[in-house]
Protein backbone atom coordinates (compact mmCIF):
# COMPACT_ATOMS: atom_id res chain seq x y z
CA UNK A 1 56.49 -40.08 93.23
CA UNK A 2 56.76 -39.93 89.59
CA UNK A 3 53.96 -37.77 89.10
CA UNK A 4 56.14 -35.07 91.31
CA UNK A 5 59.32 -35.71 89.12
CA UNK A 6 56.79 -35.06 85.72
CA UNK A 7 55.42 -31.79 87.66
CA UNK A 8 59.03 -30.62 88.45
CA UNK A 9 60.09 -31.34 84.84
CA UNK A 10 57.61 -29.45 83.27
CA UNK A 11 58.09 -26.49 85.20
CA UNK A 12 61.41 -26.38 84.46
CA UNK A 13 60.48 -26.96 80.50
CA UNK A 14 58.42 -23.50 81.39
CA UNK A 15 61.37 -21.52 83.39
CA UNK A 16 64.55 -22.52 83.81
CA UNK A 17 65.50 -21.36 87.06
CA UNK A 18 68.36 -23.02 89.41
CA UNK A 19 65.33 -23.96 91.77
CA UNK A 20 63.13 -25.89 89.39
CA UNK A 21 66.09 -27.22 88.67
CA UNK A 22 67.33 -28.59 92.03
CA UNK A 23 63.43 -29.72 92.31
CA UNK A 24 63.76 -31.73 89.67
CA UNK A 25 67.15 -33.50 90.57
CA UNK A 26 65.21 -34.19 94.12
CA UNK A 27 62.93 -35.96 92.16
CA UNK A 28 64.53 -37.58 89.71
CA UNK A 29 67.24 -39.08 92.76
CA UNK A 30 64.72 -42.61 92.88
CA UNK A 31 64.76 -43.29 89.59
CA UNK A 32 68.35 -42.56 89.14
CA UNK A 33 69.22 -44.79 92.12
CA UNK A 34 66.92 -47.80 90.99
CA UNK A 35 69.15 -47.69 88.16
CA UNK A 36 72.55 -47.96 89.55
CA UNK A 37 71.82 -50.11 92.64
CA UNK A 38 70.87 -53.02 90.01
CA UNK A 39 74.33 -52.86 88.27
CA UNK A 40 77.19 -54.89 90.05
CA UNK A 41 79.75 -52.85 90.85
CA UNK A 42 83.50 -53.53 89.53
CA UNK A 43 86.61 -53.40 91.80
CA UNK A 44 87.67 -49.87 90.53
CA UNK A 45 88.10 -47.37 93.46
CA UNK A 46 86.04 -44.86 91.17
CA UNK A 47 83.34 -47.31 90.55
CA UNK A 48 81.31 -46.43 94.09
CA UNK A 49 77.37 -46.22 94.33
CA UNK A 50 77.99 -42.62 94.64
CA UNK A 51 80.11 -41.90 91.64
CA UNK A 52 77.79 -44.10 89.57
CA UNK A 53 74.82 -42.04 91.02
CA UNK A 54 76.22 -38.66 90.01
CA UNK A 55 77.03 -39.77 86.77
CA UNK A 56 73.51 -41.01 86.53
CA UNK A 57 72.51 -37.61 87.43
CA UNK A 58 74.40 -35.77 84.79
CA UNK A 59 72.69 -38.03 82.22
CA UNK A 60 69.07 -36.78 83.86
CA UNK A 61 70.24 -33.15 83.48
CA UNK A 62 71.21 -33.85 80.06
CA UNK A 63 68.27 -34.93 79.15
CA UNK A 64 66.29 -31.79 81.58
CA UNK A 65 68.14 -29.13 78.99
CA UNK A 66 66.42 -30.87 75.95
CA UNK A 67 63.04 -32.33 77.31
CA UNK A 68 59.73 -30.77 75.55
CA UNK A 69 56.58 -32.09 77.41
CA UNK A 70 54.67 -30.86 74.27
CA UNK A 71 56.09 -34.21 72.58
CA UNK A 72 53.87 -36.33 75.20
CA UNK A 73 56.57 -38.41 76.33
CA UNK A 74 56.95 -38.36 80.43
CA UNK A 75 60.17 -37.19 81.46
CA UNK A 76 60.95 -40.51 83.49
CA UNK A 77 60.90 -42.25 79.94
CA UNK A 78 62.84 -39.49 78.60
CA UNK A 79 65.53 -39.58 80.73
CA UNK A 80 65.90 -43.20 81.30
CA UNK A 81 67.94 -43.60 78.06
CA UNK A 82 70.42 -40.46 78.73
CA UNK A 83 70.83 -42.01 82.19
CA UNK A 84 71.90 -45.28 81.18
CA UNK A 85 74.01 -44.23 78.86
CA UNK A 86 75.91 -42.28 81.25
CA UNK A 87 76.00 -44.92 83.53
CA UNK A 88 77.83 -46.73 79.87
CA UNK A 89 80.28 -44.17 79.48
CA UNK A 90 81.19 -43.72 82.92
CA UNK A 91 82.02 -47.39 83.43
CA UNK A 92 84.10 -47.66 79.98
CA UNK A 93 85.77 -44.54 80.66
CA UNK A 94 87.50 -45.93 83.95
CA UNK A 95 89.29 -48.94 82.44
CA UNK A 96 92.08 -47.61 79.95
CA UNK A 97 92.57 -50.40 78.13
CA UNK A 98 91.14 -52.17 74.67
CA UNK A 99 89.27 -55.25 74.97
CA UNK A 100 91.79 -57.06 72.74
CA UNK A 101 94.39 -55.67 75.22
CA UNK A 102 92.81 -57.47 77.66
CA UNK A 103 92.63 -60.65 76.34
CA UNK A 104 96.35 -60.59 75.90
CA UNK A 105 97.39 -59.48 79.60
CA UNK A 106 94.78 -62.35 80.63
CA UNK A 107 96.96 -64.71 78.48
CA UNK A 108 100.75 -63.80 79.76
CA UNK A 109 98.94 -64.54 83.37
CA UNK A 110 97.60 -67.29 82.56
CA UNK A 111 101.04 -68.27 80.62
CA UNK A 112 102.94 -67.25 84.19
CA UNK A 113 100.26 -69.01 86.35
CA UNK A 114 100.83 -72.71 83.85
CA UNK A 115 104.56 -72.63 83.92
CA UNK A 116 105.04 -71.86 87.86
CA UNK A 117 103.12 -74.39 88.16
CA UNK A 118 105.30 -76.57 86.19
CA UNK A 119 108.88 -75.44 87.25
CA UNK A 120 107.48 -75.35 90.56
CA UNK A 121 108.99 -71.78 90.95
CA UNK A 122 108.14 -68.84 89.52
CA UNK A 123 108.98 -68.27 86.04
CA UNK A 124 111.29 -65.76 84.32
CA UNK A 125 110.24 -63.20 82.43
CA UNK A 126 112.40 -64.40 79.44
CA UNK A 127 111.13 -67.60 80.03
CA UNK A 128 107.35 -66.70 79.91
CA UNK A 129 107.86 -64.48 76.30
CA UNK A 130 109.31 -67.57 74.65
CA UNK A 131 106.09 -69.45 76.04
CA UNK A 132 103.76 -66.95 74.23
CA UNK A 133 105.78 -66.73 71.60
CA UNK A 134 106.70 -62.96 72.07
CA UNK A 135 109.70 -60.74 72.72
CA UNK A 136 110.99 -59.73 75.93
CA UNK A 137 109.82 -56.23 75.74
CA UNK A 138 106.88 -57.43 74.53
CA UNK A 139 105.90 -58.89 77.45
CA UNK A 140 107.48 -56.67 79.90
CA UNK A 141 104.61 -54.14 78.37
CA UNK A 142 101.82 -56.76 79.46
CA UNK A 143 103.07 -56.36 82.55
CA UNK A 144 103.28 -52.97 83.14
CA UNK A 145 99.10 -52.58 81.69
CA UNK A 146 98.36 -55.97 83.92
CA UNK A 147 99.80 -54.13 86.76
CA UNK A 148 97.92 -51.06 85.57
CA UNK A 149 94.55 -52.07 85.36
CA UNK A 150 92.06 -53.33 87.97
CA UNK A 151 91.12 -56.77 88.89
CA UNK A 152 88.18 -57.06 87.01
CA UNK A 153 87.22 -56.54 83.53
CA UNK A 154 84.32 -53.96 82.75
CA UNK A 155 83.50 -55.86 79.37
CA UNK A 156 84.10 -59.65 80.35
CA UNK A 157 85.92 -61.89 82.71
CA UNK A 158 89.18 -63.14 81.65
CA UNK A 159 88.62 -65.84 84.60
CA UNK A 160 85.14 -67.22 83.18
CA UNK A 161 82.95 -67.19 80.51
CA UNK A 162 79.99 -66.80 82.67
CA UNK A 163 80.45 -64.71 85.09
CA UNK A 164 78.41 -61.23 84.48
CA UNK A 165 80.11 -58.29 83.61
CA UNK A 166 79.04 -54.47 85.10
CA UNK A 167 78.10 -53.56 82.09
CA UNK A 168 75.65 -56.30 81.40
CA UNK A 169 73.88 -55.40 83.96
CA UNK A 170 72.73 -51.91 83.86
CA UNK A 171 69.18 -52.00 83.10
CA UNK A 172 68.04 -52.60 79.69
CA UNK A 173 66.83 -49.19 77.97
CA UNK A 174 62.80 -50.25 78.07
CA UNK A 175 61.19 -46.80 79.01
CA UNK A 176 58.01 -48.22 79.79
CA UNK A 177 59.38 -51.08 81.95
CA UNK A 178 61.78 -48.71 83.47
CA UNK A 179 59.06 -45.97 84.18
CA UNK A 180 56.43 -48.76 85.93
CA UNK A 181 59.39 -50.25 87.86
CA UNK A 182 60.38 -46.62 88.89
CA UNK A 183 56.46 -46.11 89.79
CA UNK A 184 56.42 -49.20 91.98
CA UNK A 185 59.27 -48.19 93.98
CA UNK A 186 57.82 -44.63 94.13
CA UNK A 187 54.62 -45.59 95.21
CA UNK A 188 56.44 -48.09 97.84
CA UNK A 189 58.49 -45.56 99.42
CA UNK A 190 55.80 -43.26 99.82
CA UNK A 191 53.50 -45.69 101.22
CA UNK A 192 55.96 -46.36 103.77
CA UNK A 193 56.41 -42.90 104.85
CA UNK A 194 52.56 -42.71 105.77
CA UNK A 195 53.25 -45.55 107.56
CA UNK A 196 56.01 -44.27 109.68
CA UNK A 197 53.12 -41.28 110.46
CA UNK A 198 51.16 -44.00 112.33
CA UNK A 199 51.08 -44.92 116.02
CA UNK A 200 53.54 -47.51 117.12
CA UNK A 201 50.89 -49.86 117.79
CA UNK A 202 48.98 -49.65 114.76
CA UNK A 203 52.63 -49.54 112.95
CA UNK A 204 53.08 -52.67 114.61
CA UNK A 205 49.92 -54.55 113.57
CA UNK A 206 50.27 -53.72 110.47
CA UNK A 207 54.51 -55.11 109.93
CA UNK A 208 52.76 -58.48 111.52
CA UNK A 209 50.46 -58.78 109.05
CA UNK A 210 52.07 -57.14 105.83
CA UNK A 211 55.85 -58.21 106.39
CA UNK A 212 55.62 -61.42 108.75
CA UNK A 213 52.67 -62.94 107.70
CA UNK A 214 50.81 -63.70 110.48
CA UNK A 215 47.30 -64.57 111.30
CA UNK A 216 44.84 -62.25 113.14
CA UNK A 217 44.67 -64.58 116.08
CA UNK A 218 48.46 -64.64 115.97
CA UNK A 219 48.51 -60.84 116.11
CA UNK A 220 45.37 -60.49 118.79
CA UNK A 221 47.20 -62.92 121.28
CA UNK A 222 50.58 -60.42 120.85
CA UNK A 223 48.67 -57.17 121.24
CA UNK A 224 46.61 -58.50 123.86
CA UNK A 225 43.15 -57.45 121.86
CA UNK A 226 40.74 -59.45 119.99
CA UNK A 227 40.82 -60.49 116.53
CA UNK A 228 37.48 -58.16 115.33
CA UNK A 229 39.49 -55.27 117.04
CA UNK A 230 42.57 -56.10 115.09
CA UNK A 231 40.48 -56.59 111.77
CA UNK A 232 38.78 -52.54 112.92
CA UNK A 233 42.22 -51.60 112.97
CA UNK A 234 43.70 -52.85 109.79
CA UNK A 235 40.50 -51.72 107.81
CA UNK A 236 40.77 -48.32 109.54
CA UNK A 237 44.39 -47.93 108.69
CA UNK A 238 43.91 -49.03 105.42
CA UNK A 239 41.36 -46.36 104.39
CA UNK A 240 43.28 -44.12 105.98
CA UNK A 241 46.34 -45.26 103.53
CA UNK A 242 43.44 -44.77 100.51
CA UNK A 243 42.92 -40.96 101.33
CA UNK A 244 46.09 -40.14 102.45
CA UNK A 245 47.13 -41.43 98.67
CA UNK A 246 44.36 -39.92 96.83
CA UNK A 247 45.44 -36.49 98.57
CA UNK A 248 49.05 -36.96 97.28
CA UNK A 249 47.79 -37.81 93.78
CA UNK A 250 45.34 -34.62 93.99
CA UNK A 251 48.32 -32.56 95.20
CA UNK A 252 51.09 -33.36 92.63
């Protein structure tokens, strides 16, 4: 929970040992992931969830090695900018070529795509430089970068106006909406561990009425009880949730 990943952050702020430090990058793993797992990946065989993760990470330890709790700023908030920006840099730094560049490779396929179309046959290589207006060599060097590049743009689609880039949608740098997202997702997670804790039949009474929604006659007639024991349970379980989370909060 986030209260774990400000209590490993601040102990590193006090030592900076290799072990605070690997506490810390436990910690810090949800956040990081909530991050990348909203951005839409782009075909680029270095572009995986994992390779976006670690760069996420090296932004987090970035921002570790300069964090001063004494400023009052959590260290989720901190860190959410250096994160994202590493997530930026990560994704620019895989395609190699300008945005400009781009636009003209687009064009000369486009150009190609037009006048096979027309000819009926595909087109020369002379004949598609006179139809952009170009030299030869000129476009023989589109061709090499369009074979050179990926499929899909990191900055824009050269297929459609609309269609989102990767870049668009890494999360917006909001620290407080980031850090109460990040919280939510924490506190989600952990719930669901206690959960797991439970017997399977109280597990199961409580993914009926939680997750599918059903009625406590629904659930009595499945579990073969009545619907004041299933109410028991389900307050039982629920104060049992209460403590177990009050503990955690007392503990961190």
């Amino acid at each position: 929970m986030n209260s774990n990943l400000q209590h490993a952050a601040e102990r590193y702020a006090q030592k900076q040992t290799p072990e605070y430090g690997r506490a810390v990058a436990v910690a810090a793993l949800p956040l990081v992931r909530s991050m990348v797992r909203r951005i839409s990946l782009p075909d680029h065989p270095l572009a995986t969830y994992r390779d976006l993760e670690n760069a996420g990470m090296l932004g987090m330890l970035q921002a570790l090695r300069s964090y001063d709790p004494n400023r009052g700023t959590s260290f989720a908030s901190f860190a959410y900018g250096r994160i994202r920006g590493a997530l930026v840099d990560f994704l620019r730094t895989i395609d190699t070529l300008s945005r400009d560049r781009r636009r003209r490779v687009a064009e000369a396929l486009r150009a190609a795509d037009e006048l096979q179309q027309e000819m009926g046959a595909e087109p020369r290589a002379a004949q598609v430089a006179t139809h952009l207006g170009i030299s030869l060599s000129d476009y023989d060097r589109l061709r090499t970068d369009a074979q050179q590049r990926f499929t899909l743009s990191l900055h824009e689609s050269d297929s459609s106006e609309h269609r989102v880039s990767p870049l668009d949608t890494i999360p917006h740098p909001d620290p407080e909406a980031a850090l109460e997202a990040f919280e939510r997702q924490s506190l989600f997670e952990h719930v669901q561990t206690l959960i797991e804790r439970f017997p399977d039949r109280e597990r199961r009474i409580i993914a009926l009425y939680y997750f599918e929604n059903q009625t406590l006659r629904e659930i009595a007639e499945e579990m073969n009880l009545t619907e004041a024991r299933i109410s028991q349970i389900l307050s039982k379980l629920l104060r049992t949730l209460r403590e177990q989370l009050e503990l955690s909060r007392t503990a961190a």
